[in-house]
Every structure is written in C-alpha cells, then in structure tokens.
Protein backbone atom coordinates (compact mmCIF):
# COMPACT_ATOMS: atom_id res chain seq x y z
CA UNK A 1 127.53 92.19 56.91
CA UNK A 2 125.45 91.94 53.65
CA UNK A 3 122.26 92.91 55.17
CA UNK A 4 123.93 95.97 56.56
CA UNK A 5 125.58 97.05 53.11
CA UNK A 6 122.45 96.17 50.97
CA UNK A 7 120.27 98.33 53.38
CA UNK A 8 122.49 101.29 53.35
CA UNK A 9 122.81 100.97 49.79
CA UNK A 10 118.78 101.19 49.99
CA UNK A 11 118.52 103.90 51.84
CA UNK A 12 120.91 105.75 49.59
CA UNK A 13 118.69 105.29 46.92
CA UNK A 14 115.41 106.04 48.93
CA UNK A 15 116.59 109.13 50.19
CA UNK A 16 118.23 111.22 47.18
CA UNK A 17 117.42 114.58 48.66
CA UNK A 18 120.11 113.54 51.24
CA UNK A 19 122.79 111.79 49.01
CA UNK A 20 122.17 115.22 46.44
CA UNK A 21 123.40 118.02 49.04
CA UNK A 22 126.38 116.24 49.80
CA UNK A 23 127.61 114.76 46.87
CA UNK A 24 127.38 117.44 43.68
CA UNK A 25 128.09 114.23 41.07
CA UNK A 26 125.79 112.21 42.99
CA UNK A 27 122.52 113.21 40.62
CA UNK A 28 123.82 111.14 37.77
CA UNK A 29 124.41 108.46 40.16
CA UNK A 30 120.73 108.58 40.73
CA UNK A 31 119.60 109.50 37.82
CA UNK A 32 121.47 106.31 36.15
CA UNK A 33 119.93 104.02 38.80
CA UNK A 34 116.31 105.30 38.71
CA UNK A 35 115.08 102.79 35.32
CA UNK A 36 115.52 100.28 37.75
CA UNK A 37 114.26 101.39 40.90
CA UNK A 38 111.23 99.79 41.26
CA UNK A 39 112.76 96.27 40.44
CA UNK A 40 115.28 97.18 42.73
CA UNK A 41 112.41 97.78 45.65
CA UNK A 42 110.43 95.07 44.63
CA UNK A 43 114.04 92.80 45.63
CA UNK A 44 114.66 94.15 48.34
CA UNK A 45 110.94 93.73 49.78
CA UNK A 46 111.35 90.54 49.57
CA UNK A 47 114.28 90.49 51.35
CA UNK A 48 113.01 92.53 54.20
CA UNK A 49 109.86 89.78 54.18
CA UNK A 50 112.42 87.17 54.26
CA UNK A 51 114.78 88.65 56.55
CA UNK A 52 111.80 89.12 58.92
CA UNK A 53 110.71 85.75 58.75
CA UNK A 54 113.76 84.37 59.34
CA UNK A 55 114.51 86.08 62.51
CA UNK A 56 110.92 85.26 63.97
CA UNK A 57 112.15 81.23 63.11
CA UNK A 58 114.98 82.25 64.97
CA UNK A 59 113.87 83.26 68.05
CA UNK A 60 116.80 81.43 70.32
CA UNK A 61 119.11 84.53 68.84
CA UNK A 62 117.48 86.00 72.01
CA UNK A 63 119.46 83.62 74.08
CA UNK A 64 122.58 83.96 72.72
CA UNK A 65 122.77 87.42 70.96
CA UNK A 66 119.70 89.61 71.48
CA UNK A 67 121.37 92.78 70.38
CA UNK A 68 122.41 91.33 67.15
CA UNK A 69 118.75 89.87 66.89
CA UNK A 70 116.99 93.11 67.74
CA UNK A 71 119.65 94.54 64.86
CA UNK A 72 118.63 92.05 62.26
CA UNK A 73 115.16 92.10 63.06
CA UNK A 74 114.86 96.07 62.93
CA UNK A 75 116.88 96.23 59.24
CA UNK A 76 114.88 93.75 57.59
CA UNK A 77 111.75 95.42 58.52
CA UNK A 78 113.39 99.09 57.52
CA UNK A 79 114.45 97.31 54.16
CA UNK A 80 111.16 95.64 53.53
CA UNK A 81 109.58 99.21 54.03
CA UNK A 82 111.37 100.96 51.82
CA UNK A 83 111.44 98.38 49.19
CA UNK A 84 107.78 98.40 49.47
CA UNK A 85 107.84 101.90 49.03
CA UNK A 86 110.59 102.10 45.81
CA UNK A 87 109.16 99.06 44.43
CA UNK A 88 105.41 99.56 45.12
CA UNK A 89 104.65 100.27 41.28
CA UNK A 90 105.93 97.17 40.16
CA UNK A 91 104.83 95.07 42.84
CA UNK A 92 101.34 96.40 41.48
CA UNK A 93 101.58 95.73 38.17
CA UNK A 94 102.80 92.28 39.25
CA UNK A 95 101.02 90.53 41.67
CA UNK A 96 97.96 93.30 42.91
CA UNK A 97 96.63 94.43 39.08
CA UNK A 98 93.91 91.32 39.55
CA UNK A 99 92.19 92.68 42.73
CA UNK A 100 91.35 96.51 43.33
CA UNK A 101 90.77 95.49 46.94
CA UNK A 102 94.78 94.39 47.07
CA UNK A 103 95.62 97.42 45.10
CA UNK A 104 93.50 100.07 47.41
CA UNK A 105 95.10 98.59 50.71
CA UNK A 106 98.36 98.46 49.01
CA UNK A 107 98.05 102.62 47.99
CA UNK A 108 96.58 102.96 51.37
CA UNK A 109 99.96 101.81 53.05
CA UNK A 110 101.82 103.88 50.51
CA UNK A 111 100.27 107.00 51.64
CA UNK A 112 100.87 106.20 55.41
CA UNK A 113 104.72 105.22 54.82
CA UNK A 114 105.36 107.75 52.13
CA UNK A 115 105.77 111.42 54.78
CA UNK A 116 108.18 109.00 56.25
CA UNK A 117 110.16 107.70 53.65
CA UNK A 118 112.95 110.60 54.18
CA UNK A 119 113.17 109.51 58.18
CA UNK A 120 113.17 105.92 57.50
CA UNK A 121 115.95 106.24 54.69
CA UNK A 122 118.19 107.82 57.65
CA UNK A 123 117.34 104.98 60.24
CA UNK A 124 117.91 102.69 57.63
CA UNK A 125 121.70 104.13 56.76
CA UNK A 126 122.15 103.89 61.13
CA UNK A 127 120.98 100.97 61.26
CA UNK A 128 122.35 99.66 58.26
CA UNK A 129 125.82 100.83 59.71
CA UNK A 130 125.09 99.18 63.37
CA UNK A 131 124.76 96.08 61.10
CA UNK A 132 128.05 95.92 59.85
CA UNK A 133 130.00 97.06 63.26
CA UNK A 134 127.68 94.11 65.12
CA UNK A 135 128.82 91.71 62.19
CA UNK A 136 132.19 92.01 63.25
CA UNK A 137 131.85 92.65 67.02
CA UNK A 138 129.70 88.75 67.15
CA UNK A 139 131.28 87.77 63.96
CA UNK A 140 127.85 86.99 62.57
C-alpha cells in the first residue's frame, strides 16, 4: 500500500497543471513543495530502480499473484520515470557532472520522457490507486 500512496503522491507533484484546475489552494501546496522537488525525484528514482529490481528477483509472483506482480512492476517503473524526470537536475549535479557523455544521454532521455510527463503523471495516479485496492484485495 506504500508504493501505491508514494506514487500517487508523485504524480501529484509531477503533474501540477492537473492538481491546479481542481484545487484553487492547491498552488501554494506546490509552490511550498517545489525547493525540494528535485531531491524529492532523485528519491523516488531510486525507488522506482529498486522497486524494479526487486520484482525482476521476484519472478515466482507470477505463480502466485501475476496481477499484483504486473501492478508492482508497472508503478515502480512509472515512479522511477518520473523521479527521473523531477529529480533529473540533481541527479546531474550528483553523480553525471564528471562525464558529458553521462550527462548528454541523460538530457537525451529527458527530452524523450518530458512531452509525456503530463500522461505518465495520470497513469501513475491509476495505477498508483490499482496499487492500493490490489494491496487489500491479496493483502500484500
């Protein structure tokens, strides 16, 4: 059930177009959380990586619950994209300001994701929601 909440909570935050037309207070919402939006990305891509990883080592999920696999598989890699994407300035400054090389694939990714970031925020809130209703339909 955390994954779910975290990645909604993500997408939220990646999508503020969205979260602005409905909510009239919800610009100072934002606007308080953006200071820390890259470290907030740069968290959550790691997440997504580990989350990722951790379903590939768990590959007999596919015996037992492949829907809830397929779930957990799908949210990590939405939250490890947008992550990437919120958290792609520090994770520059941090690990890929040594090597332009690392740095020009990284802004090459960027560019390809970034159209996409407003689509992947909403598959990221359904799937984010799927996560919690599966959490308590296999009590994962």
């Amino acid at each position: 059930m955390i994954w779910g909440i975290s990645l909604v909570l993500l997408s939220i935050i990646a999508v503020p177009s969205l979260l602005l037309s409905k909510k009239p207070n919800a610009k100072e919402l934002l606007e308080k959380v953006e200071p820390y939006q890259g470290w907030i990305g740069l968290v959550f891509c790691f997440w997504g990586v580990w989350g990722i990883i951790t379903a590939v080592l768990n590959l007999s999920w596919l015996g037992v619950a492949p829907i809830w696999w397929v779930t957990f598989l799908a949210g990590n890699v939405v939250s490890a994209a947008l992550g990437f994407m919120l958290g792609s300035g520090v994770i520059n400054k941090l690990f890929l300001s040594k090597s332009d090389v690392a740095k020009a694939k990284a802004a090459e990714l960027r560019e390809k994701i970034a159209p996409k970031l407003g689509k992947l925020g909403i598959v990221g809130i359904v799937i984010g929601a799927w996560m919690i209703a599966a959490s308590f339909i296999w009590s994962v």
